[in-house]
C-alpha atoms as a PDB file:
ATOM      1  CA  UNK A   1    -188.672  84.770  40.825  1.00  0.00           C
ATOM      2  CA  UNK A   2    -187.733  85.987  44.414  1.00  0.00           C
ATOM      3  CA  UNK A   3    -185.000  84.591  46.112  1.00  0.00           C
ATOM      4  CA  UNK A   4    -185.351  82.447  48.862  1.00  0.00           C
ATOM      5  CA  UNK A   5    -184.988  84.003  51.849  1.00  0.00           C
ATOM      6  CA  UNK A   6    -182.584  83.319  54.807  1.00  0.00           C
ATOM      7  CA  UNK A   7    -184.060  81.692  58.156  1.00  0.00           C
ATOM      8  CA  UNK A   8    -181.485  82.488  61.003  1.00  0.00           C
ATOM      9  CA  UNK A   9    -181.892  80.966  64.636  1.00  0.00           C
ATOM     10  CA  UNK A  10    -180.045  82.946  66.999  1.00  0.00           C
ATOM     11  CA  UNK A  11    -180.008  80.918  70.665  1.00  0.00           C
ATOM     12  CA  UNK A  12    -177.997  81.729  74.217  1.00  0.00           C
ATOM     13  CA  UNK A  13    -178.520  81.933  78.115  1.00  0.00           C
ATOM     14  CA  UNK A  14    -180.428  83.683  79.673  1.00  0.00           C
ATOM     15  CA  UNK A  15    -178.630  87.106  79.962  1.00  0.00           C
ATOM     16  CA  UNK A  16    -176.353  86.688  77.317  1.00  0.00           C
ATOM     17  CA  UNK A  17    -177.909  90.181  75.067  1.00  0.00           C
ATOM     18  CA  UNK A  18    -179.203  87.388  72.417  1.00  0.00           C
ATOM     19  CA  UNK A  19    -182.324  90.000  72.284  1.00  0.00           C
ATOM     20  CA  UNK A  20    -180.703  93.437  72.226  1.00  0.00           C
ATOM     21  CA  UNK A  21    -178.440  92.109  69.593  1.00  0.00           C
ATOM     22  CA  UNK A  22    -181.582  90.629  67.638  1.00  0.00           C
ATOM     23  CA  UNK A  23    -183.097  94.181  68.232  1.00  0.00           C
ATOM     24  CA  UNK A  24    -179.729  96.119  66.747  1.00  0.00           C
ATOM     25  CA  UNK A  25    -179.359  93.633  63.754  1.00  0.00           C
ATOM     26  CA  UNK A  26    -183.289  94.271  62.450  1.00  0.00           C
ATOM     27  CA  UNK A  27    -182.348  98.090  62.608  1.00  0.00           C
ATOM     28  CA  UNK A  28    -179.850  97.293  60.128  1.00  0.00           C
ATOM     29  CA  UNK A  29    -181.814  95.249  57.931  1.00  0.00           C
ATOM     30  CA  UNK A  30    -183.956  97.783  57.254  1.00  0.00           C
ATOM     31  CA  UNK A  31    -187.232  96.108  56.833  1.00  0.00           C
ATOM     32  CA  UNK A  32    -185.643  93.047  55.336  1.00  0.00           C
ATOM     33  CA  UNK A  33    -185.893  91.058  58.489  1.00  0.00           C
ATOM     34  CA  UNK A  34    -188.247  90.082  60.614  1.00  0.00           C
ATOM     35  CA  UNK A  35    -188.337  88.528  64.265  1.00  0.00           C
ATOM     36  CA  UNK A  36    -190.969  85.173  63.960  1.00  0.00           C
ATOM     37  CA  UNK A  37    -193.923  85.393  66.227  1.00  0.00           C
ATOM     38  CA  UNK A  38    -194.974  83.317  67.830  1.00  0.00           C
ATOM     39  CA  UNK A  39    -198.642  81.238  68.540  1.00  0.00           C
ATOM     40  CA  UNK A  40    -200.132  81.001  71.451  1.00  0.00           C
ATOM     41  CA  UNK A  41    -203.245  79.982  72.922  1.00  0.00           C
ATOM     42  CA  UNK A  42    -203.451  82.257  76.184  1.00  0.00           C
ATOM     43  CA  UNK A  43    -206.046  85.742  75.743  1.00  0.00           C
ATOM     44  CA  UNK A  44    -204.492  89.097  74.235  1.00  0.00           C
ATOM     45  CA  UNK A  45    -203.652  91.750  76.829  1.00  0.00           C
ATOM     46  CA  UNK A  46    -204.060  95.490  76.916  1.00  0.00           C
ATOM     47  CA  UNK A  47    -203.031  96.388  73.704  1.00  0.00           C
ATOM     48  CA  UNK A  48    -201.471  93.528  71.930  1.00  0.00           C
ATOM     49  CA  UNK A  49    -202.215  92.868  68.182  1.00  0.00           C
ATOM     50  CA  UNK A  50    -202.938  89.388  66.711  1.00  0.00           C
ATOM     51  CA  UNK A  51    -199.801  88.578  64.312  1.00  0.00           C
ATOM     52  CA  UNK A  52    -197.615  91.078  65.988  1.00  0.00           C
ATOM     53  CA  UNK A  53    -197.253  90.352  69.382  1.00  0.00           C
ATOM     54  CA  UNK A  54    -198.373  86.590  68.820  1.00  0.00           C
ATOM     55  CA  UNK A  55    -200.712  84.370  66.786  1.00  0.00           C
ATOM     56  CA  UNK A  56    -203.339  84.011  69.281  1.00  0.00           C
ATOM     57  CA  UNK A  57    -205.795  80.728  68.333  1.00  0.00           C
ATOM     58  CA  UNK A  58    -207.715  78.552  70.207  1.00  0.00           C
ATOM     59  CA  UNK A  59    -206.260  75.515  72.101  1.00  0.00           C
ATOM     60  CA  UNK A  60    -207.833  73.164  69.187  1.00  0.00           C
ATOM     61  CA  UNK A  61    -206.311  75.127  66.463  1.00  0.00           C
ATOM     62  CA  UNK A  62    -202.690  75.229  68.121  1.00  0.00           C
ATOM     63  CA  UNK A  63    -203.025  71.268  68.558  1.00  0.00           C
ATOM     64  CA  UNK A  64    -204.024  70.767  65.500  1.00  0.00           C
ATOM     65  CA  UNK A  65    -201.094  72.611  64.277  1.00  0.00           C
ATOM     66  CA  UNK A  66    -198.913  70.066  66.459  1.00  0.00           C
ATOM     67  CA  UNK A  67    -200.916  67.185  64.841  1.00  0.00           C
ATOM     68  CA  UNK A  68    -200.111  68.443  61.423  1.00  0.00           C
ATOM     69  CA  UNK A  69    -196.093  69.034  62.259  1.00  0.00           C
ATOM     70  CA  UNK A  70    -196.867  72.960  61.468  1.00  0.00           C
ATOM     71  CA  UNK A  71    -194.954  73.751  64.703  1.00  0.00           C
ATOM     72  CA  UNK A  72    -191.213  73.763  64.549  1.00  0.00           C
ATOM     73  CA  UNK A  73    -191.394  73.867  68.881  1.00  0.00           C
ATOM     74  CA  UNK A  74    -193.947  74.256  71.552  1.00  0.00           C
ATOM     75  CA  UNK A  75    -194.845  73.932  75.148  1.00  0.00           C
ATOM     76  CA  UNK A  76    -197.192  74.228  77.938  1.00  0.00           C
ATOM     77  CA  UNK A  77    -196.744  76.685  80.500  1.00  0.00           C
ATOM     78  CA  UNK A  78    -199.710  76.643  82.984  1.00  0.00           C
ATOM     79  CA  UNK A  79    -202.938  76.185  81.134  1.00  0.00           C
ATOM     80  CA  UNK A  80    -201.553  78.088  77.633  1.00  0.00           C
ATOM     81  CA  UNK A  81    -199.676  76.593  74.778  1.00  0.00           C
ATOM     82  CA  UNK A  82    -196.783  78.535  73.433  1.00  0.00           C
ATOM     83  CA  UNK A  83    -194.759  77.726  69.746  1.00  0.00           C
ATOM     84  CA  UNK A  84    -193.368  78.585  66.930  1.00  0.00           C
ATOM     85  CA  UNK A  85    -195.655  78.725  63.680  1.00  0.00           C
ATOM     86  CA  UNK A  86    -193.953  76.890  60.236  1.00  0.00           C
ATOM     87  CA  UNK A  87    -196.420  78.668  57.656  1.00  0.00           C
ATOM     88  CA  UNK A  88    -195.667  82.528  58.592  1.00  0.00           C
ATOM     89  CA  UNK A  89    -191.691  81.454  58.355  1.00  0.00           C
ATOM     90  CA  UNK A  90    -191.850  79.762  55.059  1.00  0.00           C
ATOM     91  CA  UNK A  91    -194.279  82.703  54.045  1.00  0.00           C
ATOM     92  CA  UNK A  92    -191.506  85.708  54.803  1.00  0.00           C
ATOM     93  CA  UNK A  93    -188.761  83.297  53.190  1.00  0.00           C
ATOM     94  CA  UNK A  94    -190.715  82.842  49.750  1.00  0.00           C
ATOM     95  CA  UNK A  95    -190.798  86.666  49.604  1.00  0.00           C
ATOM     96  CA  UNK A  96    -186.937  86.411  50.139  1.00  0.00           C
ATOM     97  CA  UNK A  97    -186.971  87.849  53.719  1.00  0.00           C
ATOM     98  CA  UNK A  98    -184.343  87.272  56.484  1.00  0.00           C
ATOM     99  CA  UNK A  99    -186.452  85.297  59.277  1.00  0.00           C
ATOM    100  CA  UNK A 100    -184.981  85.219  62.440  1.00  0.00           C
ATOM    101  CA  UNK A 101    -185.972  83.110  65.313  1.00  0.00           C
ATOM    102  CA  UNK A 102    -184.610  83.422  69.190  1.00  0.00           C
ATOM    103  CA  UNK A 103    -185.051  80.188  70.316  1.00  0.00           C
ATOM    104  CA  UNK A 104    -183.876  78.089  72.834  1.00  0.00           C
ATOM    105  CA  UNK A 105    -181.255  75.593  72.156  1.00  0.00           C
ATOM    106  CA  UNK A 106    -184.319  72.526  72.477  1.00  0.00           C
ATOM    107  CA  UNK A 107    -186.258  74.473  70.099  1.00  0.00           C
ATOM    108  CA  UNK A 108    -182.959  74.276  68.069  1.00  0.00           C
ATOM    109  CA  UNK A 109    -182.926  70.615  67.695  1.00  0.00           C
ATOM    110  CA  UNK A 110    -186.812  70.725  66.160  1.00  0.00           C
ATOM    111  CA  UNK A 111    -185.268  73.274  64.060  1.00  0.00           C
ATOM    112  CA  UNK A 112    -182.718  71.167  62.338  1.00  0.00           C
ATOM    113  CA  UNK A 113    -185.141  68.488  62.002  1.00  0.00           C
ATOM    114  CA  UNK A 114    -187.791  70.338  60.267  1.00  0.00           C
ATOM    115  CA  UNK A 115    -186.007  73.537  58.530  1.00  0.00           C
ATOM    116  CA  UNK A 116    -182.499  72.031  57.835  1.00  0.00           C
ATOM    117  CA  UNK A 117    -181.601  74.561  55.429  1.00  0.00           C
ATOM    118  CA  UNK A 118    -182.172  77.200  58.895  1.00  0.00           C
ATOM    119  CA  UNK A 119    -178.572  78.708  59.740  1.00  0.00           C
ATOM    120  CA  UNK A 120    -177.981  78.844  63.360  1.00  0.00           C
ATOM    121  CA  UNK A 121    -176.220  81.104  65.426  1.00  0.00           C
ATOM    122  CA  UNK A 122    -175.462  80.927  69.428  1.00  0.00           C
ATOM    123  CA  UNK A 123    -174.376  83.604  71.346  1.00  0.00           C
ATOM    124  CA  UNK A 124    -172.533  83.224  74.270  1.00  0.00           C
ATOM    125  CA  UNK A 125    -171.466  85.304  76.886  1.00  0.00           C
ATOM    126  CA  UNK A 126    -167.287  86.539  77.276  1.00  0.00           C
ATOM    127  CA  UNK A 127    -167.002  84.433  80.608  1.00  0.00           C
ATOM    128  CA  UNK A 128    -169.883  83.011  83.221  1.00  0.00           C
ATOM    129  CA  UNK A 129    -168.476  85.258  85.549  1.00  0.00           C
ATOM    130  CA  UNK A 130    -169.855  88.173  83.461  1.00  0.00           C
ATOM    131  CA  UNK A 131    -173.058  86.155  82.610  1.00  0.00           C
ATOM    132  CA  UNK A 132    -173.392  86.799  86.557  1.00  0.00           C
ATOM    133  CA  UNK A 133    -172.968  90.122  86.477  1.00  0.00           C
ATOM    134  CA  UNK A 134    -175.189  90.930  84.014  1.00  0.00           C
ATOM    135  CA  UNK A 135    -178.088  88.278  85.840  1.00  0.00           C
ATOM    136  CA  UNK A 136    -177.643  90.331  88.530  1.00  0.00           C
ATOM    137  CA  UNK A 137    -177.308  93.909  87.218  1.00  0.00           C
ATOM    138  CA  UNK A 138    -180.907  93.492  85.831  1.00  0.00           C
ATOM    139  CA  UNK A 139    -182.192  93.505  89.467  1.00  0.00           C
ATOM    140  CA  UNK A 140    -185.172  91.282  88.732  1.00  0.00           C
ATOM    141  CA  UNK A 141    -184.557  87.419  90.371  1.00  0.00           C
ATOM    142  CA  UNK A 142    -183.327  86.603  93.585  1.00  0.00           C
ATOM    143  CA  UNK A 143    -180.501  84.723  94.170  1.00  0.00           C
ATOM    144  CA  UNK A 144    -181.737  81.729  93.952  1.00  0.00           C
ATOM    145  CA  UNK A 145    -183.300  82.274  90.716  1.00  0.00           C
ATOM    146  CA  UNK A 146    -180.171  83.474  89.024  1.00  0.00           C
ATOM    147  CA  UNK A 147    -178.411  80.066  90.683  1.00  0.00           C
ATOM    148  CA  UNK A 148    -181.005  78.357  88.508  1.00  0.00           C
ATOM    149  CA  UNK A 149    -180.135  80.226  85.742  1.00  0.00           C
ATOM    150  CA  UNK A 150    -176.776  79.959  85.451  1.00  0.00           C
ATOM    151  CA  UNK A 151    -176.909  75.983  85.999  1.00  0.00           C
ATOM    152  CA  UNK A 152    -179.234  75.933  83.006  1.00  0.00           C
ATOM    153  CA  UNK A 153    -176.757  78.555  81.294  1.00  0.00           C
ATOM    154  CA  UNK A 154    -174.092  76.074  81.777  1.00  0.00           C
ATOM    155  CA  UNK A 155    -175.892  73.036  80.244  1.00  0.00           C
ATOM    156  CA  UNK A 156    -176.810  75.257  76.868  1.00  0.00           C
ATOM    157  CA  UNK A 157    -173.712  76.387  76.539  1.00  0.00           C
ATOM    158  CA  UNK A 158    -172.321  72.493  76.160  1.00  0.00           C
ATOM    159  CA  UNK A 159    -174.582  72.403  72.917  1.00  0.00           C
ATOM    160  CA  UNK A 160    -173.085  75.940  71.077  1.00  0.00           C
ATOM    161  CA  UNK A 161    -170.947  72.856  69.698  1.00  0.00           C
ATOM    162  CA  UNK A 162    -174.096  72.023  67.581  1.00  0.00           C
ATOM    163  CA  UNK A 163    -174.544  75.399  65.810  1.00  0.00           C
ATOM    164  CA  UNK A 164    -173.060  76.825  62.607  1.00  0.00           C
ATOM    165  CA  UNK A 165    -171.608  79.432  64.018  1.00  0.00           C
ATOM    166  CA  UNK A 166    -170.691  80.968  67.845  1.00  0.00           C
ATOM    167  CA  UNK A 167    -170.585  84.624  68.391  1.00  0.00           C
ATOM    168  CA  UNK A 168    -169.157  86.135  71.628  1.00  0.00           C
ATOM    169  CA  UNK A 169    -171.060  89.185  73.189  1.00  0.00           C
ATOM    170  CA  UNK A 170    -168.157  90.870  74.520  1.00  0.00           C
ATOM    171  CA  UNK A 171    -168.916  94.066  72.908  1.00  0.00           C
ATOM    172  CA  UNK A 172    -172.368  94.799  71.665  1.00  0.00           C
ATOM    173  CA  UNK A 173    -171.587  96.457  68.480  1.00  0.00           C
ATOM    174  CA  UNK A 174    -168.836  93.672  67.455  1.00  0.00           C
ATOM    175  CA  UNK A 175    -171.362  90.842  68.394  1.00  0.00           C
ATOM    176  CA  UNK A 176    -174.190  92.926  66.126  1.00  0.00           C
ATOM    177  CA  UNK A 177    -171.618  93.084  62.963  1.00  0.00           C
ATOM    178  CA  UNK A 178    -170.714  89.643  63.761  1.00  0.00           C
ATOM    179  CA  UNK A 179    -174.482  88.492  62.974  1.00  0.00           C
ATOM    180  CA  UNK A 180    -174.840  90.794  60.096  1.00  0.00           C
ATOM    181  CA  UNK A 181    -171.434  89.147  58.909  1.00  0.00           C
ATOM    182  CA  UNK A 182    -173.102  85.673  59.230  1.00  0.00           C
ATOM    183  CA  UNK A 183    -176.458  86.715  57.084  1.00  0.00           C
ATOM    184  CA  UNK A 184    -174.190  88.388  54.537  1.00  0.00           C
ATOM    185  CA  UNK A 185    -171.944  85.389  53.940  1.00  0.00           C
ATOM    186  CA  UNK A 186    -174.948  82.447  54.151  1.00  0.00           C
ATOM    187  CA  UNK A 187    -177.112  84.677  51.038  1.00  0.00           C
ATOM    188  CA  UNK A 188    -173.563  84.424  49.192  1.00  0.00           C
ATOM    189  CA  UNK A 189    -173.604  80.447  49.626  1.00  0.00           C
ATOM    190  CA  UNK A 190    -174.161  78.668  46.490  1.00  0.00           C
ATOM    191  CA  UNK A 191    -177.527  77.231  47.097  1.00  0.00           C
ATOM    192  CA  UNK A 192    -178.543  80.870  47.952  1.00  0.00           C
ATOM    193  CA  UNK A 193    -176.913  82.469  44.525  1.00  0.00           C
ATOM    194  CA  UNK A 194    -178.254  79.541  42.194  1.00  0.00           C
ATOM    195  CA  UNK A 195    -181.581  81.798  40.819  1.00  0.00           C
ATOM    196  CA  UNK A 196    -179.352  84.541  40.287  1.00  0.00           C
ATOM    197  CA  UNK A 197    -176.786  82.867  38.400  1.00  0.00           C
ATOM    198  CA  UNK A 198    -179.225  81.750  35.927  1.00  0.00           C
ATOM    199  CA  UNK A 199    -180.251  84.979  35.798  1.00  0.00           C
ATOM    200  CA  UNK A 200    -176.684  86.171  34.420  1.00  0.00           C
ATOM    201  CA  UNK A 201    -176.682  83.046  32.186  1.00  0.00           C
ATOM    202  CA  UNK A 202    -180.040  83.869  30.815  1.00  0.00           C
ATOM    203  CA  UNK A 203    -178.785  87.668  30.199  1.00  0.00           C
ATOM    204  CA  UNK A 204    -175.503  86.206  28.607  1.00  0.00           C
ATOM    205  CA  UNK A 205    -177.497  84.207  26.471  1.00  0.00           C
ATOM    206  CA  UNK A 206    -180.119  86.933  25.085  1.00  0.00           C
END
């Protein structure tokens, strides 16, 4: 029997390196993990591939979803529907797989609800005067934008009291082996090492 994989929600402002450090901890996983895709109901573009870039369905399909609580979060942006899928997460965690899912700290709430056994991580910046810096090193908003970000930014970090665990992305590197720390210790927790304790007591008794 496989053992049941680990679903990991990583959350954190805008600007905080939530997706580099996602990007560093798959490397390191080493085909073990996967980042959840998800659904959407907008066209593909260029060159994206259906269950890669996104599950692209029809607007009836991704409500129905809704209507069948199959969607841990969605919303409407403009004419699309975006969410996240349940069935391809449960899928990747039967097979044992490390799941995780960047995710804003609303979509957080949903995840609690619906996936309690979900282990959730936020990463925060060192200071908001650094979250600024980096907002502004990227070069892409104008000032106004990054005011709006940083209010929201300020607002999400009130809820990192609502999260398992709080990692600090001072230093890349630290904040990666910080999040590989996390995955390591949660497969160790008992109702992770049940299957293969029965599996030694099995053995024992053979």
């Amino acid at each position: 029997m496989a053992e049941q994989g680990l679903l990991l929600v990583i959350s954190g402002p805008s600007g905080c390196g939530k997706d580099t450090i996602i990007h560093e901890v798959l490397q390191h996983l080493d085909g073990e993990g996967f980042l959840s895709v998800s659904m959407t109901t907008r066209p593909k573009r260029g060159e994206e591939v259906h269950g890669v870039h996104y599950y692209f369905v029809s607007e009836a399909e991704f409500l129905q979803n809704v209507q069948n609580d199959q969607m841990l979060e969605y919303a409407q942006y403009g004419e699309n529907y975006y969410g996240t899928p349940v069935g391809p997460i449960r899928a990747l965690l039967s097979q044992g797989k490390t799941v995780i899912l960047n995710i804003e700290v609303t979509g957080g709430k949903n995840v609690r609800r619906l996936l309690p056994f979900a282990v959730e991580v936020f990463v925060a910046p060192p200071s908001l005067k650094e979250l600024r810096r980096r907002l502004e090193k990227r070069g892409t908003e104008t000032p106004d934008a990054i005011e709006t970000r940083m209010e929201i930014a300020t607002r999400e970090l009130a809820c990192a009291k609502d999260y398992d665990y709080i990692v600090i992305n001072d230093a890349l590197e630290d904040a990666v082996q910080d999040v590989l720390a996390i995955i390591r210790t949660s497969k160790l927790k008992k109702e992770n090492m049940l299957n293969k304790l029965s599996e030694v007591t099995d053995y024992a008794e053979s």
